[in-house]
Each structure stands twice: as C-alpha cells, then as structure tokens.
C-alpha atoms as a PDB file:
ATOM      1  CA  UNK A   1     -33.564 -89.063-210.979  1.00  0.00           C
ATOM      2  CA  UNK A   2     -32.516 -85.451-210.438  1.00  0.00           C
ATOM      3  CA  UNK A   3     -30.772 -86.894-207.484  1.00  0.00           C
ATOM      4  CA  UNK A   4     -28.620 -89.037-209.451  1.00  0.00           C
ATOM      5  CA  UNK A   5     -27.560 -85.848-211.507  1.00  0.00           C
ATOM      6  CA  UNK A   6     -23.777 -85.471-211.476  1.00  0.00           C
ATOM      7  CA  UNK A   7     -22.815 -81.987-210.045  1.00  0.00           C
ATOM      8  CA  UNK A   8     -22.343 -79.645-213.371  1.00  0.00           C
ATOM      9  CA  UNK A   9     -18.179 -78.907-213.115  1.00  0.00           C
ATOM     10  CA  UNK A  10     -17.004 -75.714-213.506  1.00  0.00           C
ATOM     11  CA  UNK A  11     -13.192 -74.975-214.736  1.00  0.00           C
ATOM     12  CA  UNK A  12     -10.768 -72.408-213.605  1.00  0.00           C
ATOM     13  CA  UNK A  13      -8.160 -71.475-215.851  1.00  0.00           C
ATOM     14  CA  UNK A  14      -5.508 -70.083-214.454  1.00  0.00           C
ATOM     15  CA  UNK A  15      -2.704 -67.512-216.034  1.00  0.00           C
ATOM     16  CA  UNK A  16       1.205 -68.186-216.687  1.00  0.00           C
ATOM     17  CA  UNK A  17       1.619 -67.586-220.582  1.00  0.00           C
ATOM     18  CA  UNK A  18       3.296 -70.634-222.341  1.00  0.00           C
ATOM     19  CA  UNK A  19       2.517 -72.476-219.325  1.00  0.00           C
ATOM     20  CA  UNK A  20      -0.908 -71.871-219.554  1.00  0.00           C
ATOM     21  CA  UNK A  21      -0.480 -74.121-223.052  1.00  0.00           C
ATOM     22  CA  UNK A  22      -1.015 -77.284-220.340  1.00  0.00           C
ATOM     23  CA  UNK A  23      -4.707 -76.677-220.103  1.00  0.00           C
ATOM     24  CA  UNK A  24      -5.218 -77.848-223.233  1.00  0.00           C
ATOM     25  CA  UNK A  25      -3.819 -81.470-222.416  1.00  0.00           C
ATOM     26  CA  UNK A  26      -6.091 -80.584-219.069  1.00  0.00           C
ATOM     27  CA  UNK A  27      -9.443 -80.640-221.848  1.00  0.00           C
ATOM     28  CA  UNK A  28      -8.213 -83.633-223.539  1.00  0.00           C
ATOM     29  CA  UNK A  29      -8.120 -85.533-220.593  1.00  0.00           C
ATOM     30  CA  UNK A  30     -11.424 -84.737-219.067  1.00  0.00           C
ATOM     31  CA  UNK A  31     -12.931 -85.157-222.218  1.00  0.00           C
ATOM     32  CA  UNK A  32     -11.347 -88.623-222.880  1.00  0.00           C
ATOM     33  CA  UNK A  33     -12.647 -89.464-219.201  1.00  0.00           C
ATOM     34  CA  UNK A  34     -16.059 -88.087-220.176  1.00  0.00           C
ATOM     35  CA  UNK A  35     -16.104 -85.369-217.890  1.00  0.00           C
ATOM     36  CA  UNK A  36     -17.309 -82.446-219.877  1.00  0.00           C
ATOM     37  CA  UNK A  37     -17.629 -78.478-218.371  1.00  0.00           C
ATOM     38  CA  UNK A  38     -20.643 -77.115-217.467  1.00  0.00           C
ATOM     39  CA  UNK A  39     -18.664 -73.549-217.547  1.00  0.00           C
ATOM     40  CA  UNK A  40     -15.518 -72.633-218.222  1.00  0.00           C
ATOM     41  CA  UNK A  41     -13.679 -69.513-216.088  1.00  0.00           C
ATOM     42  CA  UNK A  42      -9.994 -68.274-217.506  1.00  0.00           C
ATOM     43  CA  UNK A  43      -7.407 -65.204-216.837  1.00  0.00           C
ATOM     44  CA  UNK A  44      -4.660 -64.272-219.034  1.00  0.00           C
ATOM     45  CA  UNK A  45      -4.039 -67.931-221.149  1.00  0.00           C
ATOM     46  CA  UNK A  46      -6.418 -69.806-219.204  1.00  0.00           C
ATOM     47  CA  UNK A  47      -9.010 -67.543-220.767  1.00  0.00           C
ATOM     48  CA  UNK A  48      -7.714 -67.627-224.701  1.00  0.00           C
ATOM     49  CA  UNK A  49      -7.933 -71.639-224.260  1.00  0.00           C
ATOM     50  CA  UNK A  50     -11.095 -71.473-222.163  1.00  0.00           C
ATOM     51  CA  UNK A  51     -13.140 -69.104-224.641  1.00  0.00           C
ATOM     52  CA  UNK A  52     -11.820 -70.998-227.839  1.00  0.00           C
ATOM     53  CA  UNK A  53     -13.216 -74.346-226.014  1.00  0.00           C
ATOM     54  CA  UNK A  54     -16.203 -72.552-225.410  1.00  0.00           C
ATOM     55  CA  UNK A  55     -16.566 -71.321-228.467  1.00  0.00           C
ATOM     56  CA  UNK A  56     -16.690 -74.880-229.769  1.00  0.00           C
ATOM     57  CA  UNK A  57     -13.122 -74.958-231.263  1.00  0.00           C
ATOM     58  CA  UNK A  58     -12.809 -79.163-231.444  1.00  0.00           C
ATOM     59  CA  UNK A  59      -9.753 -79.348-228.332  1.00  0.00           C
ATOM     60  CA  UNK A  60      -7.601 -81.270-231.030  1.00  0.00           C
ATOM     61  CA  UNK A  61      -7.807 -78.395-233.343  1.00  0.00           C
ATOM     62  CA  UNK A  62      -7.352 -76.030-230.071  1.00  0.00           C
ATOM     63  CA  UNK A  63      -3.535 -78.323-229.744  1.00  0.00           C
ATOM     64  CA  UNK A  64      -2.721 -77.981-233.444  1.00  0.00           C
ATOM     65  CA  UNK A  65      -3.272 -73.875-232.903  1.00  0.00           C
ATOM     66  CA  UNK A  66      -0.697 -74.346-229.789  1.00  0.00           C
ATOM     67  CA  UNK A  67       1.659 -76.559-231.709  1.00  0.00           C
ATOM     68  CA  UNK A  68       2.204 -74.538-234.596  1.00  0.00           C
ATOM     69  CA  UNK A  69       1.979 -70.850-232.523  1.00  0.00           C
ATOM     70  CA  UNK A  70       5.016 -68.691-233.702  1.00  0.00           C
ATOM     71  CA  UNK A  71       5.090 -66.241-230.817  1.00  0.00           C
ATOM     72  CA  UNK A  72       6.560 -63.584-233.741  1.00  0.00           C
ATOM     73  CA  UNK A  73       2.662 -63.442-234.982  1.00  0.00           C
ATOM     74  CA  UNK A  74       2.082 -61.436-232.447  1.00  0.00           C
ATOM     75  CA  UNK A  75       5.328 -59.774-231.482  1.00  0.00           C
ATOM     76  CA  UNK A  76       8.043 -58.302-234.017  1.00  0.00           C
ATOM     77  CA  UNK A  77       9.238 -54.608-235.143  1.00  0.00           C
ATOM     78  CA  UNK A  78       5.884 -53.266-236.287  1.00  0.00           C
ATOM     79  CA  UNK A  79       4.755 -54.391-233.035  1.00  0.00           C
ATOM     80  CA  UNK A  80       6.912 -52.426-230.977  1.00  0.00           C
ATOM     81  CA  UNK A  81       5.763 -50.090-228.708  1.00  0.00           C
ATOM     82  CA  UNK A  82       8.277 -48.607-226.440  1.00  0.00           C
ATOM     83  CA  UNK A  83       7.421 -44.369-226.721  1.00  0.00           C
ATOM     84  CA  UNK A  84       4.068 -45.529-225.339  1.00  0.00           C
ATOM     85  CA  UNK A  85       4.923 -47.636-222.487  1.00  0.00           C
ATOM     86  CA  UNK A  86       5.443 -51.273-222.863  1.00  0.00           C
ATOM     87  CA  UNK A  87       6.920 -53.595-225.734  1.00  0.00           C
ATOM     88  CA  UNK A  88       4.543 -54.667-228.056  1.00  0.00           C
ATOM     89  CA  UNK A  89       1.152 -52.208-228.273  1.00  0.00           C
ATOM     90  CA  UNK A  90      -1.210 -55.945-228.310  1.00  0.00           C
ATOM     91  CA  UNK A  91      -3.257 -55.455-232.211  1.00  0.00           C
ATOM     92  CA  UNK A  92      -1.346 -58.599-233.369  1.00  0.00           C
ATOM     93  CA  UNK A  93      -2.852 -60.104-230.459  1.00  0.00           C
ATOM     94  CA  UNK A  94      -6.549 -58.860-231.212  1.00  0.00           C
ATOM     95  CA  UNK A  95      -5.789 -60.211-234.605  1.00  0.00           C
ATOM     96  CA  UNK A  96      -4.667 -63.113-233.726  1.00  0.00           C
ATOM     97  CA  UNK A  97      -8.036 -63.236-231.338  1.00  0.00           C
ATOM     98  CA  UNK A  98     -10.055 -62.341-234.184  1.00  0.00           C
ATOM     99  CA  UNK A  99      -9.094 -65.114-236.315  1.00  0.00           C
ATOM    100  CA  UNK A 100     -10.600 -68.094-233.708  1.00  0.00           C
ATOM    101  CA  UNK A 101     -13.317 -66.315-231.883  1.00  0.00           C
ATOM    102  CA  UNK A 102     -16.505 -65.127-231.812  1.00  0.00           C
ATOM    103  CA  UNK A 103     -17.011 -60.903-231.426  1.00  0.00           C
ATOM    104  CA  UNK A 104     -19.503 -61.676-228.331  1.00  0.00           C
ATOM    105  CA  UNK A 105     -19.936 -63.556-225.262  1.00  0.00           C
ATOM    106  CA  UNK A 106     -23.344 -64.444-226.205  1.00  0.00           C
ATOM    107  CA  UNK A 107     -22.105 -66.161-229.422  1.00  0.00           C
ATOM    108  CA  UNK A 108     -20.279 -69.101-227.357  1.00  0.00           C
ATOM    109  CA  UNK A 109     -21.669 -72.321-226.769  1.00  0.00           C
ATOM    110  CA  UNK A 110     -20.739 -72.892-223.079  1.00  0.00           C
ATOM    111  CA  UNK A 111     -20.735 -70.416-219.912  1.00  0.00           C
ATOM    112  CA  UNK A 112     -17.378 -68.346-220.212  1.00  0.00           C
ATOM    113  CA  UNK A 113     -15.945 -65.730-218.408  1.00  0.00           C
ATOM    114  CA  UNK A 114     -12.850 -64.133-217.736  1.00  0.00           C
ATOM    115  CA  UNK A 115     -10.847 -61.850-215.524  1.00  0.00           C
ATOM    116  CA  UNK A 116      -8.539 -58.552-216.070  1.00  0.00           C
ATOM    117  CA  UNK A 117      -7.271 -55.834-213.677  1.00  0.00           C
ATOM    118  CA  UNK A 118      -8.251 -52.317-213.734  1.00  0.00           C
ATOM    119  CA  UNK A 119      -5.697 -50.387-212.327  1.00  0.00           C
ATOM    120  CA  UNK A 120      -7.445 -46.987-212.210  1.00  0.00           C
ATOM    121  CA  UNK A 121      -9.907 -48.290-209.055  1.00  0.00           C
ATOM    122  CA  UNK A 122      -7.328 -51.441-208.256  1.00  0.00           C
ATOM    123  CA  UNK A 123      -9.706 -54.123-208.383  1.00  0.00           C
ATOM    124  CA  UNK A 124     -10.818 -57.193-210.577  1.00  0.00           C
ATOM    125  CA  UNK A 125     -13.056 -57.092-213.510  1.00  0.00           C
ATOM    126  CA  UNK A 126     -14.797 -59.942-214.399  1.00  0.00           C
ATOM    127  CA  UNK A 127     -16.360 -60.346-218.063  1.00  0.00           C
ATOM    128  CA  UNK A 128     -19.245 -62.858-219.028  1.00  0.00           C
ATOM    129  CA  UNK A 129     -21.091 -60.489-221.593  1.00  0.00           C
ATOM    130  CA  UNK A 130     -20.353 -58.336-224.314  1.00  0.00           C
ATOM    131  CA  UNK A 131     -17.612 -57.328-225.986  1.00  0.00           C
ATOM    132  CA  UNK A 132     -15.354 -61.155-225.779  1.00  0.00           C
ATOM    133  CA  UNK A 133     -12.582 -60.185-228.184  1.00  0.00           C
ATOM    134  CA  UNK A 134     -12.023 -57.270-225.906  1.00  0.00           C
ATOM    135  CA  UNK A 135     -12.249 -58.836-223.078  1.00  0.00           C
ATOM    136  CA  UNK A 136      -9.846 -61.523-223.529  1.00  0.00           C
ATOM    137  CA  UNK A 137      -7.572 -59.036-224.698  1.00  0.00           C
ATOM    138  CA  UNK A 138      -7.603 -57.429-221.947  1.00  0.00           C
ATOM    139  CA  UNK A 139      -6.881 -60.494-219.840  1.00  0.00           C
ATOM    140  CA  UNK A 140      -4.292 -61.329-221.527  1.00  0.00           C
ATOM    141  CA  UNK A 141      -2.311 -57.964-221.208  1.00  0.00           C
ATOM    142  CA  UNK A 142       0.766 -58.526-219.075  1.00  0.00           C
ATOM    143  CA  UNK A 143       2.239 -55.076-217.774  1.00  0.00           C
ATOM    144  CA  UNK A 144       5.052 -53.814-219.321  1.00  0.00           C
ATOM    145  CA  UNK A 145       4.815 -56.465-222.583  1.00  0.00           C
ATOM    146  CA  UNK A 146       1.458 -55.204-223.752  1.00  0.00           C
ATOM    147  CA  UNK A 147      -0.957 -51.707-223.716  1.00  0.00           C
ATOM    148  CA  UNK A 148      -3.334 -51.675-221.636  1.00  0.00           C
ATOM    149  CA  UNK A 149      -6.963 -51.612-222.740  1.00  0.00           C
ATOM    150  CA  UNK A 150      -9.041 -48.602-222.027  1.00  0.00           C
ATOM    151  CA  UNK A 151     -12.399 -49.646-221.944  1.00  0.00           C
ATOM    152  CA  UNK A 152     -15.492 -48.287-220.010  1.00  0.00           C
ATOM    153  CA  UNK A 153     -13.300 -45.338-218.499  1.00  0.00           C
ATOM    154  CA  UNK A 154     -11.062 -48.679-217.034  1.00  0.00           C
ATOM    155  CA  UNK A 155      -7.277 -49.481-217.766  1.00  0.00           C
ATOM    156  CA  UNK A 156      -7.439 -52.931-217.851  1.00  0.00           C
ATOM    157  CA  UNK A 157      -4.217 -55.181-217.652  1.00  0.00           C
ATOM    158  CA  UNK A 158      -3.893 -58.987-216.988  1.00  0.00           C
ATOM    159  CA  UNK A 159      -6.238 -60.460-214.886  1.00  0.00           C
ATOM    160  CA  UNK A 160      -3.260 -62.037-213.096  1.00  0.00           C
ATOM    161  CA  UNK A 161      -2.271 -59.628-211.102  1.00  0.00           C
ATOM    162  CA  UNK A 162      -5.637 -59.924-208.921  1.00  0.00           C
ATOM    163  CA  UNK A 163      -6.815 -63.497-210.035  1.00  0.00           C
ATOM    164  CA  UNK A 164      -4.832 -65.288-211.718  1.00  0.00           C
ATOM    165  CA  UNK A 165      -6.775 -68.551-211.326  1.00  0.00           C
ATOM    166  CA  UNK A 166     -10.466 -67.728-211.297  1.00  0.00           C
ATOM    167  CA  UNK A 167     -12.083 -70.160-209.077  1.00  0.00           C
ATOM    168  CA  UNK A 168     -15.165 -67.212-207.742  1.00  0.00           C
ATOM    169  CA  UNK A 169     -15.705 -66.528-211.246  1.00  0.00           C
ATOM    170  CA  UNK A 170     -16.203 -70.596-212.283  1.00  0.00           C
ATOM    171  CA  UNK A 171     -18.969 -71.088-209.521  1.00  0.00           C
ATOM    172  CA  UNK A 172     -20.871 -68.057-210.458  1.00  0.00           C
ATOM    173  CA  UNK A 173     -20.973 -69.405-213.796  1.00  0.00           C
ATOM    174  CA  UNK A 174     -23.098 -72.196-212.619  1.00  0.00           C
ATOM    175  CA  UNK A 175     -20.224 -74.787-211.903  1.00  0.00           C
ATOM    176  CA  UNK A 176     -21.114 -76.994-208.948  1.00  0.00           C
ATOM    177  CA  UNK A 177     -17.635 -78.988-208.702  1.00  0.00           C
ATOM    178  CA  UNK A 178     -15.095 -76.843-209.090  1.00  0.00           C
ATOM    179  CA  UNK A 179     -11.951 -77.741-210.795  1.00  0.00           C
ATOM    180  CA  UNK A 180      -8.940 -75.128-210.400  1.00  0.00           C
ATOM    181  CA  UNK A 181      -6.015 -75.511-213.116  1.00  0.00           C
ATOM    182  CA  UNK A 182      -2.756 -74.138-211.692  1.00  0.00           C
ATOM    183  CA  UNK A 183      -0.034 -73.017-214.220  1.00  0.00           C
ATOM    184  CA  UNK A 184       1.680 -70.456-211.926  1.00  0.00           C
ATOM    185  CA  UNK A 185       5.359 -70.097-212.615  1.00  0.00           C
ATOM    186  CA  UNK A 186       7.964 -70.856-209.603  1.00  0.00           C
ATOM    187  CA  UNK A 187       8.745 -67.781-208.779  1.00  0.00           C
ATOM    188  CA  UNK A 188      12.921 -68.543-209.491  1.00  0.00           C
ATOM    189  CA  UNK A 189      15.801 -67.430-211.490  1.00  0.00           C
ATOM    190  CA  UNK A 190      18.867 -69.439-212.025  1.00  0.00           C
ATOM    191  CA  UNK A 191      22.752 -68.267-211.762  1.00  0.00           C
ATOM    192  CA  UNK A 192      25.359 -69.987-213.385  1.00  0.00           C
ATOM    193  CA  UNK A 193      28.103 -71.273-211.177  1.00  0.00           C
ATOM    194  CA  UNK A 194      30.495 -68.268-211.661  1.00  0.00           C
ATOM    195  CA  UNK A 195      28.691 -65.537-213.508  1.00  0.00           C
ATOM    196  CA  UNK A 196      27.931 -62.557-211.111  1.00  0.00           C
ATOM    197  CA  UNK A 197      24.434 -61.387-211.216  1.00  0.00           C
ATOM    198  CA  UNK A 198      23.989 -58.757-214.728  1.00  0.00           C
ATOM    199  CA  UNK A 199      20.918 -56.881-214.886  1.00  0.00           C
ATOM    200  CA  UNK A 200      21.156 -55.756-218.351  1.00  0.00           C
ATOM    201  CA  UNK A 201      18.559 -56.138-220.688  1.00  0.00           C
ATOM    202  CA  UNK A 202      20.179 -57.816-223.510  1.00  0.00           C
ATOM    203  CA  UNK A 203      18.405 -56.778-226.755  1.00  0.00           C
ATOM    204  CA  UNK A 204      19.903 -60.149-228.443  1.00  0.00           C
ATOM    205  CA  UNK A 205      18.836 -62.487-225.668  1.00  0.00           C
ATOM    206  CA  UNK A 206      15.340 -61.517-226.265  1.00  0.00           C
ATOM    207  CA  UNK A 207      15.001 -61.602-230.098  1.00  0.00           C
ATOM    208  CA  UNK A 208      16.834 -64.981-229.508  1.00  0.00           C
ATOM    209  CA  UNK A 209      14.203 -65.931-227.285  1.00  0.00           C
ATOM    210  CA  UNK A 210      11.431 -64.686-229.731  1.00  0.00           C
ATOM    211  CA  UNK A 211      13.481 -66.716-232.615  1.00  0.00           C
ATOM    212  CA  UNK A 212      13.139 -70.189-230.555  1.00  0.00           C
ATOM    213  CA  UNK A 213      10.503 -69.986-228.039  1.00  0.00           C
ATOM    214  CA  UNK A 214      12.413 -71.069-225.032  1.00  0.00           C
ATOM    215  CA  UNK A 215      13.716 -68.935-222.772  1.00  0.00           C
ATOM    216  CA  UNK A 216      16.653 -69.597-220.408  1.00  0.00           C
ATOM    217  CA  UNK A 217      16.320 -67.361-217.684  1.00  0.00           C
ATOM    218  CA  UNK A 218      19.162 -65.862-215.993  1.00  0.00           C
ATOM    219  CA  UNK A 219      19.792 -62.062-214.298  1.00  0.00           C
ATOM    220  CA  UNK A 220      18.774 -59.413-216.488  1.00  0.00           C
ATOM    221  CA  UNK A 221      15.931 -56.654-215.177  1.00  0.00           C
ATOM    222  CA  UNK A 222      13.506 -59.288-217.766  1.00  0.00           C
ATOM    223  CA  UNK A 223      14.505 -61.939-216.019  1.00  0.00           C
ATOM    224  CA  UNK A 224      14.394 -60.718-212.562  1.00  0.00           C
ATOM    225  CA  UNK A 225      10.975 -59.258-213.291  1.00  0.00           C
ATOM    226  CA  UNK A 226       9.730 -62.359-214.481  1.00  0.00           C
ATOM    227  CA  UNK A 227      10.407 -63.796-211.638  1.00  0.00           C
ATOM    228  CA  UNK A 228       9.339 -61.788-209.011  1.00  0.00           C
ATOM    229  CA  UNK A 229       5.457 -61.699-211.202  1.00  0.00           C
ATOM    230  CA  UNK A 230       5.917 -65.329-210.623  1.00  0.00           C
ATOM    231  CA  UNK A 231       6.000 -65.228-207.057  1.00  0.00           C
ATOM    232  CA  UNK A 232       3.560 -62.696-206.462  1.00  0.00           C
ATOM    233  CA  UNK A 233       1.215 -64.632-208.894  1.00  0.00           C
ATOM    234  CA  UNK A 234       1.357 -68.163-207.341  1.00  0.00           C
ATOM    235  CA  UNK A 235       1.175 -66.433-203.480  1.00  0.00           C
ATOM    236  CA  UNK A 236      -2.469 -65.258-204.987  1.00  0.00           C
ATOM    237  CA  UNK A 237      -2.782 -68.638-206.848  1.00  0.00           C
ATOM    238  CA  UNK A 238      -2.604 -70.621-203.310  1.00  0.00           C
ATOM    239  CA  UNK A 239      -5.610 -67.958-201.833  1.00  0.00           C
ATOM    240  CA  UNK A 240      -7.829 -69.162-204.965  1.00  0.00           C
ATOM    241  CA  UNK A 241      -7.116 -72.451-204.751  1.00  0.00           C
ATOM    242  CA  UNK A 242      -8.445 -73.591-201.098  1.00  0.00           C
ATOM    243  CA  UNK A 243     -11.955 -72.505-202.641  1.00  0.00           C
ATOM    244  CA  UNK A 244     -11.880 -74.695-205.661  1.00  0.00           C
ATOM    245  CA  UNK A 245     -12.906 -78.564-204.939  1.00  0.00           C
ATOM    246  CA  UNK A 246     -10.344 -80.169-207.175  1.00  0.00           C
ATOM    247  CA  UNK A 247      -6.662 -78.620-208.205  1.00  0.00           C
ATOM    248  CA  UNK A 248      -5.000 -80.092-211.307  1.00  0.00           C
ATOM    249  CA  UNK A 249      -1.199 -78.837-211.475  1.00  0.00           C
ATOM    250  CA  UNK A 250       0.748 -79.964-214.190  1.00  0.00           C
ATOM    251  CA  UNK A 251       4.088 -80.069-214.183  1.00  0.00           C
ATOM    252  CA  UNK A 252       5.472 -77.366-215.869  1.00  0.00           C
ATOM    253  CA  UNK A 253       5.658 -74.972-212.917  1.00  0.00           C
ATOM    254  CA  UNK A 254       9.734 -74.728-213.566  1.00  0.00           C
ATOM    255  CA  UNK A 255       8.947 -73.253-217.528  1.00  0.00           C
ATOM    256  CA  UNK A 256       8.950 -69.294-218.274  1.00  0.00           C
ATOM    257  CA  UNK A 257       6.123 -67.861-219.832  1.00  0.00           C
ATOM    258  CA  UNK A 258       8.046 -67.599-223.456  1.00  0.00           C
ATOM    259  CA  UNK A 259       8.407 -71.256-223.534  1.00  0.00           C
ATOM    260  CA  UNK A 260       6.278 -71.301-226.374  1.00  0.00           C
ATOM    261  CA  UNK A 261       8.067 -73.697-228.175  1.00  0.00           C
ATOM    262  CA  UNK A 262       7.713 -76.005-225.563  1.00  0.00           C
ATOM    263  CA  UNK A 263       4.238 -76.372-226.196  1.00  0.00           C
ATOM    264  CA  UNK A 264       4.116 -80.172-226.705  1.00  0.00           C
ATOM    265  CA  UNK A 265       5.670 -80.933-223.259  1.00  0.00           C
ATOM    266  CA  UNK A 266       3.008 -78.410-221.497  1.00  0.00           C
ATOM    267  CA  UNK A 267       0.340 -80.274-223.178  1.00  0.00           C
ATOM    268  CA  UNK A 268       1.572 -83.709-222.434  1.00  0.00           C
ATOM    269  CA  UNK A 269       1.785 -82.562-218.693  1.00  0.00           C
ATOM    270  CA  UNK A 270      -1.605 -81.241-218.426  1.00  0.00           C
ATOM    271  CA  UNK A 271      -2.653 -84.486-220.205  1.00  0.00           C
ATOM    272  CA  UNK A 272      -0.957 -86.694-217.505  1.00  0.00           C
ATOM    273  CA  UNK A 273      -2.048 -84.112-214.587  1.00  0.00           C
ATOM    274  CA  UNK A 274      -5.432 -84.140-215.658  1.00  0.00           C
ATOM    275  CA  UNK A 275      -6.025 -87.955-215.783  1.00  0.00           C
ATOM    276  CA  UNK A 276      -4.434 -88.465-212.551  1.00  0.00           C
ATOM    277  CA  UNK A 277      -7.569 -86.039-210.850  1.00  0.00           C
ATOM    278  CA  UNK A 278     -10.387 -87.725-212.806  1.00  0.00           C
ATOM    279  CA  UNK A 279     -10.683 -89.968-210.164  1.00  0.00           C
ATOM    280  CA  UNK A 280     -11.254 -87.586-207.826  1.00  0.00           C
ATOM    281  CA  UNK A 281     -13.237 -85.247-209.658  1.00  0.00           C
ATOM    282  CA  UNK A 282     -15.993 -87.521-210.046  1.00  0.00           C
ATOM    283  CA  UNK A 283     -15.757 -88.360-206.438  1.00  0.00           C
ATOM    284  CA  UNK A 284     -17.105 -84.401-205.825  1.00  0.00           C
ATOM    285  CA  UNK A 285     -19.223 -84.795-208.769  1.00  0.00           C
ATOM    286  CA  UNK A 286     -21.189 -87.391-207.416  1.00  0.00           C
ATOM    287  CA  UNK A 287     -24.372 -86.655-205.733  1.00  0.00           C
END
C-alpha cells in the first residue's frame, strides 16, 4: 500500500505583491482537483497567502480578504516614514497580519515556512519556527516601501531579493512533488508614443495609485525602480525554478505590484493556470 502513496506536494510561493494575489486562484484550483499541500513554502505575498492557508483560513474566505483589500489599510499619512528611510514604517502591515494569523509557527495546521533577506551578512533567512507574525513581516518588506525588521541582530528585508520563489525551502518542508508558483513581474516600463522619458516622482501619481489600486507605469525614478526589481527578481525566479518539478505561471506577469485592485483578474488567472498543471502534477505525484 505505501507504494501506492501519492508523493506529499510541496508549494512554492513566489513574491511580486498584487501579483502574488494569483496564488490564491492557484489553491482553489488544486483544491477543486483534490490535490491538497503537504507543505506550503512563500516569500514576500506568496508567504501572507501561504501562512493564512496554513493557518486554516477556508481559501474562499482567503479570496474575499483579497477582494475587498484597500491597500490604504496599510499605507496612508500616519504611515509615512520618510526621515527614517523608506515610505511607509510597515505597523499597519503587522496589524493587518495580526488580524488573520496565528503569533507562532507552531500554531499552524500545515508545514509553513518563509523567506526574508538579511542584508547585514547578505544571505537568505529562512523561517519555519517561532515568531510567524514577525517573520512574515519581514518577508514581506520591500526596500525602500517598508522598514526593515531588526530581529536577532539581522536587518531583514523581502525575501525577494535572494528567493523570491522558494522551491529549497518547500522540499525541506517535507514536500516530495514540488510545485513552484511564479508571479514575477516582467521586468518592463512603457513610454507613450511622444512623451520623453521624466524621472520625477510625482507625489499625485502615487496617491492616485493608492486611491485606485492600479498602477500605470510609466518613467518616474518609482517606475523605473519597479522595473528594474522586476528583472532582477524573475532572473533569480528562472534559477529556482529548474529545481521545482511542476511551475504554474499565471498570467499576470504584465501587472505592477500595486495592482491591487485588480485582484479578481489575478485570481481568475491563477485559477485557470492552476487547472491547466493538475494534469501534470499528479503525473509527478504518482508513485
């Protein structure tokens, strides 16, 4: 019988803000397909979706939470922390953390872990234990928009910057087949036939953006930035990826991370993405 035991599947989460909104469609699928995780691995997004899942958050509850997400919960004026060294100092975010999670790694139901950076030895940190508000907090931290977290004589930022879809992390959580979830952005700005390039940082653009949740990305030093984090993310997105036994990429690749408001679309593509690989993941499953 123990021959006949499907290979326990392991997910990798990967990072790309609003884009990362797709692996949610990505659980409803392999749940409708009755492919269930053994363990679930996430950086930056992929590991706010991944923990709530393994936390035991239903996944339709998990979409309404994505649906009705005003980005200004966690942004705004009070938020604002410039004099210190990025935009927004990251408590709504804890808060916001707070509200769906458990305080401990031990408290979730499933196998979770995710990934941050600390910059003071350059290397990965990977967290399974402890602390889990902190430590998805600390994945989530994109330079520049959010503090860092000090933590354990570490300054941790987004787990992006050295693995951004955690595919090592997934198989040492016990996962057998591993199934990689790309979200990476395309790495691409777009000029409008005409305009010359402007790298000003409009202050009105980006409270517009906040206002809607879409972002239409242009020339400014934001947008340029974004853009280049894009690149550098999915170049160390492809390295991860040749390791993991099954890559789901929804379509969404061409949305910025602020396209919060697009959130139905990113889950619909994950949804779609993640039904066309069922087939294949139980093909590696199988014994």
């Amino acid at each position: 019988m123990t021959l006949l035991r499907q290979k326990r599947i392991g997910l990798a989460l990967g990072s790309g803000a609003a884009r990362g909104i797709a692996h949610i469609g990505v659980l409803k699928a392999l749940e409708a397909e009755g492919l269930l995780p053994y363990s679930i691995a996430g950086t930056s997004m992929g590991a706010i979706v991944g923990a709530m899942y393994a936390a035991g958050i239903p996944v339709t509850e998990i979409e309404q939470i994505a649906l009705t997400f005003d980005i200004k919960t966690i942004t705004g004026v009070g938020e604002m922390a410039l004099a210190k060294g990025a935009v927004f100092s990251g408590e709504k975010v804890q808060a916001f953390l707070r509200q769906y999670l458990p305080a401990t790694f031990e408290e979730l139901l499933l196998p979770f872990g995710c990934v941050a950076t600390d910059l003071t030895r350059n290397r990965p940190v990977r967290f399974t234990s402890g602390d889990l508000i902190g430590a998805v907090r600390a994945s989530v931290s994109v330079p520049l928009a959010f503090l860092p977290v000090v933590m354990d004589d570490a300054v941790l930022v987004d787990g992006y910057v050295c693995e951004p879809v955690p595919v090592s992390l997934a198989r040492h959580l016990g996962g057998e087949t591993i199934v990689a979830v790309d979200v990476s952005g395309d790495g691409t700005i777009r000029l409008p036939e005409g305009e010359p390039p402007n790298p000003a940082v409009r202050v009105k653009e980006l409270r517009e953006t906040l206002r809607t949740g879409t972002a239409q990305r242009g020339t400014s030093a934001f947008d340029v930035l974004g853009a280049v984090s894009e690149a550098f993310e999915g170049r160390l997105a492809e390295q991860a990826l040749r390791d993991a036994d099954v890559v789901i990429s929804p379509a969404i690749h061409h949305l910025t991370g602020m396209d919060y408001g697009l959130a139905a679309l990113a889950i619909q593509e994950g949804e779609s993405a993640g039904l066309a690989a069922a087939g294949a993941i139980r093909r590696k499953a199988r014994r």
